[in-house]
C-alpha atoms as a PDB file:
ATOM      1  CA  UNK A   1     -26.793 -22.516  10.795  1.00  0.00           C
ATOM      2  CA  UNK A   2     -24.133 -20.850  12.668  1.00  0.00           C
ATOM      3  CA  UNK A   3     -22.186 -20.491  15.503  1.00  0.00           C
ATOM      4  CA  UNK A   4     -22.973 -17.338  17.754  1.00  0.00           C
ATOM      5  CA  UNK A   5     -20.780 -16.989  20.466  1.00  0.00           C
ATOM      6  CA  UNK A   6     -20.761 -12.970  22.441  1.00  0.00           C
ATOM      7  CA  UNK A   7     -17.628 -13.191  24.049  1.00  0.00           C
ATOM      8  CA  UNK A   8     -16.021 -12.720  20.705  1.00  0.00           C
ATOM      9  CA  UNK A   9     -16.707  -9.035  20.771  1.00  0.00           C
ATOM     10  CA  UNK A  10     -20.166  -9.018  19.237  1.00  0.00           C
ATOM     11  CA  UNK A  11     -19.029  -9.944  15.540  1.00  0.00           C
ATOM     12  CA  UNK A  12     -21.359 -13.449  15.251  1.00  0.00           C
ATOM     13  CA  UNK A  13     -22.583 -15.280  14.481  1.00  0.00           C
ATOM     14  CA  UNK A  14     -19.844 -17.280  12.987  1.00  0.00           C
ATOM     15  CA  UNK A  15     -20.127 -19.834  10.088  1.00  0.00           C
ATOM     16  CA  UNK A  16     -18.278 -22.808   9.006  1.00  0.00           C
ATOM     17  CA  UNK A  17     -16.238 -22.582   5.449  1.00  0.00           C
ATOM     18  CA  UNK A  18     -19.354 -24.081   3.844  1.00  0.00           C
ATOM     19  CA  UNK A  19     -21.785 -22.361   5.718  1.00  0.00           C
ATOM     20  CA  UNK A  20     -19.943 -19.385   4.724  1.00  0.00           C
ATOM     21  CA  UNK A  21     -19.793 -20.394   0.792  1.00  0.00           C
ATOM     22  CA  UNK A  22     -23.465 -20.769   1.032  1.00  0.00           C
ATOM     23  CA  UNK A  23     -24.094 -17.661   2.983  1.00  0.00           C
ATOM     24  CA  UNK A  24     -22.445 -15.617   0.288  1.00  0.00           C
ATOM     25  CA  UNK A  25     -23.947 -17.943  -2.504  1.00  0.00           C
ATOM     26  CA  UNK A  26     -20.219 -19.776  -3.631  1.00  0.00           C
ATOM     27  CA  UNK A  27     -19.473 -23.410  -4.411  1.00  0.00           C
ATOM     28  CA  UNK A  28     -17.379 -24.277  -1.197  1.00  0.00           C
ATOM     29  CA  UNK A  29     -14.343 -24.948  -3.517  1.00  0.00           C
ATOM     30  CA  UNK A  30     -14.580 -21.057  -4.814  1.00  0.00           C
ATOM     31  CA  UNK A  31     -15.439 -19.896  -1.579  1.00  0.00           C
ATOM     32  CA  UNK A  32     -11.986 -21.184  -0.405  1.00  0.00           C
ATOM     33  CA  UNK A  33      -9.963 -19.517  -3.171  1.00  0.00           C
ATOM     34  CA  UNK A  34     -11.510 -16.538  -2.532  1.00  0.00           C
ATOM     35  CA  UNK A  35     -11.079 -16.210   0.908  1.00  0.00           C
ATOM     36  CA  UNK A  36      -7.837 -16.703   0.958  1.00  0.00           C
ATOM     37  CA  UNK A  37      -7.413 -14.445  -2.133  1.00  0.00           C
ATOM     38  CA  UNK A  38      -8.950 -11.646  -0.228  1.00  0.00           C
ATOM     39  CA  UNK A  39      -7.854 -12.923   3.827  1.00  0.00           C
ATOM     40  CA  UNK A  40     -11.135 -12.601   5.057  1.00  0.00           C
ATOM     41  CA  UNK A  41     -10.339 -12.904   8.947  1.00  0.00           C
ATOM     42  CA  UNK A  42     -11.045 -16.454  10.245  1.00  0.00           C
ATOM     43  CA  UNK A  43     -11.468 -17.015  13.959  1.00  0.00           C
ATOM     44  CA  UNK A  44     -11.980 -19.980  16.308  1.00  0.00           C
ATOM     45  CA  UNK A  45      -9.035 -22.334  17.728  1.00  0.00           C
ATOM     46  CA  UNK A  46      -8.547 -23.257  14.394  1.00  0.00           C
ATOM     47  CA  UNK A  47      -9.441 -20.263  12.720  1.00  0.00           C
ATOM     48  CA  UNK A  48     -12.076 -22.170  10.972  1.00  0.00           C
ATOM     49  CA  UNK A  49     -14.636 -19.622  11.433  1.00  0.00           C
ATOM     50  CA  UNK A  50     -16.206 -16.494   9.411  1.00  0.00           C
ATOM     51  CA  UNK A  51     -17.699 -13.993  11.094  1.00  0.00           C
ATOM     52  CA  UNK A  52     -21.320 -12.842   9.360  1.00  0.00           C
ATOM     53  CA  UNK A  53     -20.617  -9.373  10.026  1.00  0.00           C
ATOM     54  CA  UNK A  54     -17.074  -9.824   8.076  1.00  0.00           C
ATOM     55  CA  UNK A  55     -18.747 -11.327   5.354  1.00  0.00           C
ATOM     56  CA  UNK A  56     -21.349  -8.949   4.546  1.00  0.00           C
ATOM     57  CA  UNK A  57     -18.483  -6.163   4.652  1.00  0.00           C
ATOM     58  CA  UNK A  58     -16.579  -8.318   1.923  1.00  0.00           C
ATOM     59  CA  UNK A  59     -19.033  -8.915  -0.196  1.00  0.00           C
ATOM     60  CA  UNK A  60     -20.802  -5.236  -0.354  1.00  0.00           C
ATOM     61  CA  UNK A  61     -16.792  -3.726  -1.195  1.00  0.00           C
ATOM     62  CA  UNK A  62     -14.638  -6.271  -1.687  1.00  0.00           C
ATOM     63  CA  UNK A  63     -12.050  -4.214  -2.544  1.00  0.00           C
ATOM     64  CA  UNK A  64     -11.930  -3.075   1.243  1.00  0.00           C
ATOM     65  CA  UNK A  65     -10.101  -6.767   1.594  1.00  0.00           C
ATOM     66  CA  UNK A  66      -6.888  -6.360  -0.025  1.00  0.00           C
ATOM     67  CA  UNK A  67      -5.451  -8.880  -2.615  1.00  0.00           C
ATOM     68  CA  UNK A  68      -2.324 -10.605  -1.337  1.00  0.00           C
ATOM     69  CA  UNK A  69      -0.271  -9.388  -4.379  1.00  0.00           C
ATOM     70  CA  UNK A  70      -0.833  -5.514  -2.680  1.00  0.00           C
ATOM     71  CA  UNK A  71      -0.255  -6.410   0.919  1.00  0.00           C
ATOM     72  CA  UNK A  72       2.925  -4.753   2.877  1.00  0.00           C
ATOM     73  CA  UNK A  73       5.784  -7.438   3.089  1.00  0.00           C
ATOM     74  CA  UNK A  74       6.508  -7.721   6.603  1.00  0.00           C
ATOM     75  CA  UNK A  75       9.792  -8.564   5.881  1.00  0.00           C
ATOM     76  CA  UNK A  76      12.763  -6.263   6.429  1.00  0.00           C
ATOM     77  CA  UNK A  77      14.129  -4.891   3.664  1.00  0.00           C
ATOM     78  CA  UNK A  78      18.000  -3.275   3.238  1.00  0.00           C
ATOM     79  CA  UNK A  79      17.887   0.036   1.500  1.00  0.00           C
ATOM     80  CA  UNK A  80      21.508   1.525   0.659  1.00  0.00           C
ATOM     81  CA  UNK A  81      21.691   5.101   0.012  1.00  0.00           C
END
């Protein structure tokens, strides 16, 4: 179960979207919502990946990953004064 690769800066292993869901004890269907609720960082190519150590982090404070609804817009915004 897994994918452990080191020259990703130490953060592995990584896990698959359903490896993930049943790492953290999820359906895979709820796993999905919530990680893209929260953004939990993907990596790989395809971004496909979770990273164990990212996982563990979300699930002991999950309020450490932001909901989308507070994020910063990156978007420019005109202010008159």
């Amino acid at each position: 179960m897994g994918l452990n690769l080191d020259s990703c800066g130490g953060v592995g292993p990584f896990y698959s979207l359903k490896e993930a869901a049943q790492y953290c004890s999820f359906s895979e269907d709820h796993f999905r919502i919530l990680s893209k609720q929260y953004k939990i960082k993907r990596y790989g190519p395809a971004r496909n990946r979770f990273a164990r150590a990212d996982l563990d982090s979300w699930m002991y404070n999950k309020n450490y990953f932001i909901l989308d609804s507070c994020r910063k817009s990156k978007r420019i915004m005109k202010v008159e004064l």
